[in-house]
Each structure stands twice: as C-alpha cells, then as structure tokens.
C-alpha atoms as a PDB file:
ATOM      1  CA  UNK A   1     132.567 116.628  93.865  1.00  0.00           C
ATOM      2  CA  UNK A   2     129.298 115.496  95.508  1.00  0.00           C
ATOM      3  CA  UNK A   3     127.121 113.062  93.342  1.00  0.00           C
ATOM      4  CA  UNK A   4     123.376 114.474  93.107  1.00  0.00           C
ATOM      5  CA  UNK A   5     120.791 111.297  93.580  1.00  0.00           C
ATOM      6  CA  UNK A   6     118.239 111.216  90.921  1.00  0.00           C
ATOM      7  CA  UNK A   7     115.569 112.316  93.407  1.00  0.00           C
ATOM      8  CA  UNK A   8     117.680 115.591  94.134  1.00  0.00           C
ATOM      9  CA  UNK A   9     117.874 116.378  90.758  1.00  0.00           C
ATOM     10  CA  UNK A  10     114.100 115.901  89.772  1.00  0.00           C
ATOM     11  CA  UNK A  11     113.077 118.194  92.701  1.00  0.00           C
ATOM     12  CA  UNK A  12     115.128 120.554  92.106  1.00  0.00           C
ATOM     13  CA  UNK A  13     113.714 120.163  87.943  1.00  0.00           C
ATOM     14  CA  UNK A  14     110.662 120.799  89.358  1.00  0.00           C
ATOM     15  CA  UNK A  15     110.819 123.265  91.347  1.00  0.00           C
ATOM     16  CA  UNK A  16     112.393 125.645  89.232  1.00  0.00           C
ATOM     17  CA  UNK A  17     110.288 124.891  86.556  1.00  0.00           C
ATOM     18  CA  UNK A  18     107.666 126.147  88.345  1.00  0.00           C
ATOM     19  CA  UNK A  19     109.703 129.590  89.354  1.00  0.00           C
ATOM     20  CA  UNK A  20     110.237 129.686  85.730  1.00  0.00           C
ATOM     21  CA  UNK A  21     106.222 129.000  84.849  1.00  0.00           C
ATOM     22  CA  UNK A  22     105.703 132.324  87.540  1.00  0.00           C
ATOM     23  CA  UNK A  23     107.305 134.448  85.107  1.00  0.00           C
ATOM     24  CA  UNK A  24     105.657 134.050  81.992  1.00  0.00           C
ATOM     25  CA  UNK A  25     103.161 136.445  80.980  1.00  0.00           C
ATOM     26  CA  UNK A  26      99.918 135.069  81.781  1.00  0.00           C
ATOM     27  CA  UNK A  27      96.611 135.770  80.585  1.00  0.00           C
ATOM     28  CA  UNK A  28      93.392 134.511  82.307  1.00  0.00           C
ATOM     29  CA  UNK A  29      91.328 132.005  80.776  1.00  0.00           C
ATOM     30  CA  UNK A  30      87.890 130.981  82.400  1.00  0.00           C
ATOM     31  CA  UNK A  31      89.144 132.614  85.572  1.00  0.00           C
ATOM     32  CA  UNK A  32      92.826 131.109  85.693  1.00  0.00           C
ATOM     33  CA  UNK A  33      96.258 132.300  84.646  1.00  0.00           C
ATOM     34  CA  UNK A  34      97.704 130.212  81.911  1.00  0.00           C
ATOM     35  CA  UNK A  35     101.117 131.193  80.039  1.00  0.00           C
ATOM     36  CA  UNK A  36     100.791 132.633  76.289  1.00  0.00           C
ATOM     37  CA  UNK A  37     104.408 131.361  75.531  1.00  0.00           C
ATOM     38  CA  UNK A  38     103.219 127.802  75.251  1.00  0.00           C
ATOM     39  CA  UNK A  39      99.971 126.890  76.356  1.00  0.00           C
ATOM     40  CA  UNK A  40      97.947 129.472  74.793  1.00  0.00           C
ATOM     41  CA  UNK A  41      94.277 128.255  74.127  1.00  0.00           C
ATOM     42  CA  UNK A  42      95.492 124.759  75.785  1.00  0.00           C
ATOM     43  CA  UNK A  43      94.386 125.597  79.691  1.00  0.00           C
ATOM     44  CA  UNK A  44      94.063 121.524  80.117  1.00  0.00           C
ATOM     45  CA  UNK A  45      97.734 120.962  79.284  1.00  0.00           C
ATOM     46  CA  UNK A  46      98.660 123.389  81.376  1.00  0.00           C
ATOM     47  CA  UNK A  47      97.146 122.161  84.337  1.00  0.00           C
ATOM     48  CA  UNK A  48      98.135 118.660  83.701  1.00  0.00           C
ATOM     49  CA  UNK A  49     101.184 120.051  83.810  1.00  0.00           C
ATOM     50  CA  UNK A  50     101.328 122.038  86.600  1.00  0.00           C
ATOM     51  CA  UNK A  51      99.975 118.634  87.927  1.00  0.00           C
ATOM     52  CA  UNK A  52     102.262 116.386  86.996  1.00  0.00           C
ATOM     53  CA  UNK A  53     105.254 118.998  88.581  1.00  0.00           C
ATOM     54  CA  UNK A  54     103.638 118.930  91.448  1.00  0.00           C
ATOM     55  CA  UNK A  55     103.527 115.015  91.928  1.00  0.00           C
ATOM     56  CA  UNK A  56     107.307 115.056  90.888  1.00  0.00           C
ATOM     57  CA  UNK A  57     108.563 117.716  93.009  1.00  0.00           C
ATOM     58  CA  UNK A  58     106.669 115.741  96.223  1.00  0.00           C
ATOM     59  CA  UNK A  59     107.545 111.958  95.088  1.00  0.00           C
ATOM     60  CA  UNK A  60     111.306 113.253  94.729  1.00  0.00           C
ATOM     61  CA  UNK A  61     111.373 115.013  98.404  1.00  0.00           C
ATOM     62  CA  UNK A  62     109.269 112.009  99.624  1.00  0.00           C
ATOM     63  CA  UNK A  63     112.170 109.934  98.090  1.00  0.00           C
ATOM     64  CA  UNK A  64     115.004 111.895  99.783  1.00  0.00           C
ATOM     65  CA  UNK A  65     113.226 112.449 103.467  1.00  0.00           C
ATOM     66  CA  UNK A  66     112.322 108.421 103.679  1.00  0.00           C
ATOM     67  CA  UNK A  67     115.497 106.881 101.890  1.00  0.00           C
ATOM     68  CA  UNK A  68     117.218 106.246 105.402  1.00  0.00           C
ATOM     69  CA  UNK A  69     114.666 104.922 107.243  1.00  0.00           C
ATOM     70  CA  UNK A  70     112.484 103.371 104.529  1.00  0.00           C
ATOM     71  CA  UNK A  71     113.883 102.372 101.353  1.00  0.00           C
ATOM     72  CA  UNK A  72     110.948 100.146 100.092  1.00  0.00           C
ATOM     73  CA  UNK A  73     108.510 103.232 100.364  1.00  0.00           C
ATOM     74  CA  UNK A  74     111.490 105.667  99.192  1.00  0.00           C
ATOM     75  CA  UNK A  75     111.690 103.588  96.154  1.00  0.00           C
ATOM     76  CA  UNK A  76     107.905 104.078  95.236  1.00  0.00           C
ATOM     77  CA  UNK A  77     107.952 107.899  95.674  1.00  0.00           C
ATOM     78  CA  UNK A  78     110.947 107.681  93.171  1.00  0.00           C
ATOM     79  CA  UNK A  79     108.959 105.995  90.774  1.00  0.00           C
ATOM     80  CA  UNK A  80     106.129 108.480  91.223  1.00  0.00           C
ATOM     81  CA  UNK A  81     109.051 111.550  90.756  1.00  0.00           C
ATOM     82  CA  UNK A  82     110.469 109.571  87.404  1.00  0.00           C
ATOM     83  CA  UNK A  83     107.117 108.831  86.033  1.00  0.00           C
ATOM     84  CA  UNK A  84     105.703 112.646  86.890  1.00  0.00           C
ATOM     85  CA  UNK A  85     108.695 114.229  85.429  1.00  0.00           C
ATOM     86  CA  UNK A  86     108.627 112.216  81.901  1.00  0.00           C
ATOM     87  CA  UNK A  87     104.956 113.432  82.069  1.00  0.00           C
ATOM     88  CA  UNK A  88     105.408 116.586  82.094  1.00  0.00           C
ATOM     89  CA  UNK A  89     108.634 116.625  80.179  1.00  0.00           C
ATOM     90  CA  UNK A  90     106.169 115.312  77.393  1.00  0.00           C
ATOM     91  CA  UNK A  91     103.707 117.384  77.427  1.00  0.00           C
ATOM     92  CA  UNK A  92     106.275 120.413  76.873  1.00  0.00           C
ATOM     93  CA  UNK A  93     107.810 118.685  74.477  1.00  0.00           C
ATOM     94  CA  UNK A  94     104.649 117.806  72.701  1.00  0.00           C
ATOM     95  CA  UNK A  95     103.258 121.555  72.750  1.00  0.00           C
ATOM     96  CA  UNK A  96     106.643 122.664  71.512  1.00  0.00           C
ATOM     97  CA  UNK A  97     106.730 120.892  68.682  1.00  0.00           C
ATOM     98  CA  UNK A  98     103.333 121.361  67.859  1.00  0.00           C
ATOM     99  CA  UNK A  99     103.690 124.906  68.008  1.00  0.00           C
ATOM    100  CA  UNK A 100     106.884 125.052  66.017  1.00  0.00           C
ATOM    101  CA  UNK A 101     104.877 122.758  63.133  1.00  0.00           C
ATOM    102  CA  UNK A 102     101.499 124.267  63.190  1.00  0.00           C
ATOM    103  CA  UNK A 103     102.240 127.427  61.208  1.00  0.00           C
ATOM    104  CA  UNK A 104     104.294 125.378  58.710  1.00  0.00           C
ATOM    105  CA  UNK A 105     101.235 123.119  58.166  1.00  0.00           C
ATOM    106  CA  UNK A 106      99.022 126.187  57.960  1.00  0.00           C
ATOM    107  CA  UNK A 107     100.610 127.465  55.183  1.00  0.00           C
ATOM    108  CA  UNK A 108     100.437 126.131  51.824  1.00  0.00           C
END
C-alpha cells in the first residue's frame, strides 16, 4: 500500500473542498456567490476561506513539484499548506459551531 505524504493529502483536502464549496446553493451577496449552508450573512469568512484553500492547495503542490530538487524551499511551501489548511479548517469549524449554538442561545 503506497504511503500518501502530508503534502498529497492536503492538496487533495483542498481541492475537493472546493468541488464540494461549487455545489452548495449559493446566493449573491454584494455581487458574489456565497453558500447559505454555512456562511450565510458571513461573506468575509467565506472568502478568507476560499483564501486560505487556495494558499493550501498551491503550498502542498509547490511542496510535491520541488521536494526532489529543493527540499529547503519544499519544506517552506509545506509549512504554508499546514498552516493554510488549519486556517481554514478553523474557520469551518468555528462557523459550525456557532451556527449549531446560536439558536440555542437565542432561545430562552
């Protein structure tokens, strides 16, 4: 069984996260499409997320293409990947709790 290098598995993280962002029904808001599911009436978070996807996808394919030939620079795209990924892993995370706990603090 091949092993899968850290940098393979946050590209490929990101990249279907983004697939699955596509398919969410959208609604526009000031002009650009933001998912209901989750990010409803938060347009910032959603583009810091997008954001933050986008730096991990490229860090962990940066990562993979320069690992043979230059493993010092490989090493810093990895961090980039890692660091972009917890980003954005907290921001879901973050928005899903906060919309699973906002209508139990609503109600009395």
């Amino acid at each position: 069984m091949p092993r899968i290098s850290m940098e393979e598995a946050i590209t490929v993280v990101a990249f279907v996260s983004v697939f699955l962002l596509l398919k969410l029904p959208m609604e526009k808001i000031d002009g650009n499409p933001v998912p209901t599911v989750i990010f409803k009436d938060r347009p910032p978070h959603f583009h810091a997320f997008v954001l933050l996807l986008v730096f991990s996808f490229s860090g962990g394919l940066m990562a993979i293409s320069l690992r043979p030939l230059y493993p010092k620079i490989a090493v810093y795209c990895r961090y980039m990947a890692v660091l972009s990924i917890t980003g954005a892993a907290s921001i879901f995370s973050g928005l899903a709790i906060v919309g699973l706990l906002a209508p139990r603090l609503a109600s009395p």
